[in-house]
Protein backbone atom coordinates (compact mmCIF):
# COMPACT_ATOMS: atom_id res chain seq x y z
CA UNK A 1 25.87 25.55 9.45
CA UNK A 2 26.51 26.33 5.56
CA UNK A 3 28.07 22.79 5.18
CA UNK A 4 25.01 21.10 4.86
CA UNK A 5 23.76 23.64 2.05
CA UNK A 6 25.56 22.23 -0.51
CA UNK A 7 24.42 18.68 0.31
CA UNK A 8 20.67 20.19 0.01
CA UNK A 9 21.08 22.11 -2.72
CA UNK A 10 22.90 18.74 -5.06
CA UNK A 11 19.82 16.55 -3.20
CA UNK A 12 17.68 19.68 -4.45
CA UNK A 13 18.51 19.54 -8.05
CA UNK A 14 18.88 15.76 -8.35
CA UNK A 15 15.82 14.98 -10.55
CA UNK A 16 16.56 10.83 -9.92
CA UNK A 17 14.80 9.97 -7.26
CA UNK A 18 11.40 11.77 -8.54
CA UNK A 19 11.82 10.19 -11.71
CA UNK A 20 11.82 6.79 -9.68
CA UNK A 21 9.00 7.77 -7.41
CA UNK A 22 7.03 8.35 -10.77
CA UNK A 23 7.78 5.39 -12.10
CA UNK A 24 6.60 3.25 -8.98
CA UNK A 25 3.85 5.41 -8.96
CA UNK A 26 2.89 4.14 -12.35
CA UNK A 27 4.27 0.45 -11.93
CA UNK A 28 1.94 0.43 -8.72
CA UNK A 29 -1.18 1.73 -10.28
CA UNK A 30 -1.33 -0.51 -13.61
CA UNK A 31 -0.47 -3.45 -11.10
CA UNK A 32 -3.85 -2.37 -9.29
CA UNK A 33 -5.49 -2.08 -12.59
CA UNK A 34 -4.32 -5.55 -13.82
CA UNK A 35 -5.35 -7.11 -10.46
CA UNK A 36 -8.97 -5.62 -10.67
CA UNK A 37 -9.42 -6.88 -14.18
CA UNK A 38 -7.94 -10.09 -13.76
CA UNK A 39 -10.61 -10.42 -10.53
CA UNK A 40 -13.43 -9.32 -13.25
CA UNK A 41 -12.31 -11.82 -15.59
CA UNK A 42 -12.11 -14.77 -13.35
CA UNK A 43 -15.79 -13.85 -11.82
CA UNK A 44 -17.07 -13.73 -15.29
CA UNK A 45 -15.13 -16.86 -15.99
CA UNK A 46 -16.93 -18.99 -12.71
CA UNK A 47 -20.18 -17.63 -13.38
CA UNK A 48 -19.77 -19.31 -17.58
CA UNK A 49 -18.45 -22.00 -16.43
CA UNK A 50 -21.32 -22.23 -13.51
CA UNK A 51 -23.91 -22.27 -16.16
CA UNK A 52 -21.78 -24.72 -18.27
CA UNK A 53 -22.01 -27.66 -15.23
CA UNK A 54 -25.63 -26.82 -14.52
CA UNK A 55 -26.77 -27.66 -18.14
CA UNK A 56 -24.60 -30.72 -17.90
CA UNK A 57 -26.27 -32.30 -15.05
């Protein structure tokens, strides 16, 4: 039974894999925020360029 204690206990103090975690954690949420903004920028984008070809015609 105790031979799996010391396993846990390294896995335990092994800071590695939260650092990870926090880093995808970060990666993940300023790839969310770059998504959203590039959506904003490209609707903004079709609705100038819209107006553009309407006043062309």
């Amino acid at each position: 039974m105790f031979e799996h204690l010391g396993g846990w206990l390294r896995l335990r103090l092994d800071r590695r894999a939260v650092t990870a975690i926090e880093y995808a954690m970060i990666a993940g949420t300023a790839g969310i925020a770059a998504l959203g903004g590039a959506t904003l920028i490209g609707t903004s984008l079709r609705s100038i360029f819209t107006k553009l070809g309407s006043a062309f015609h």
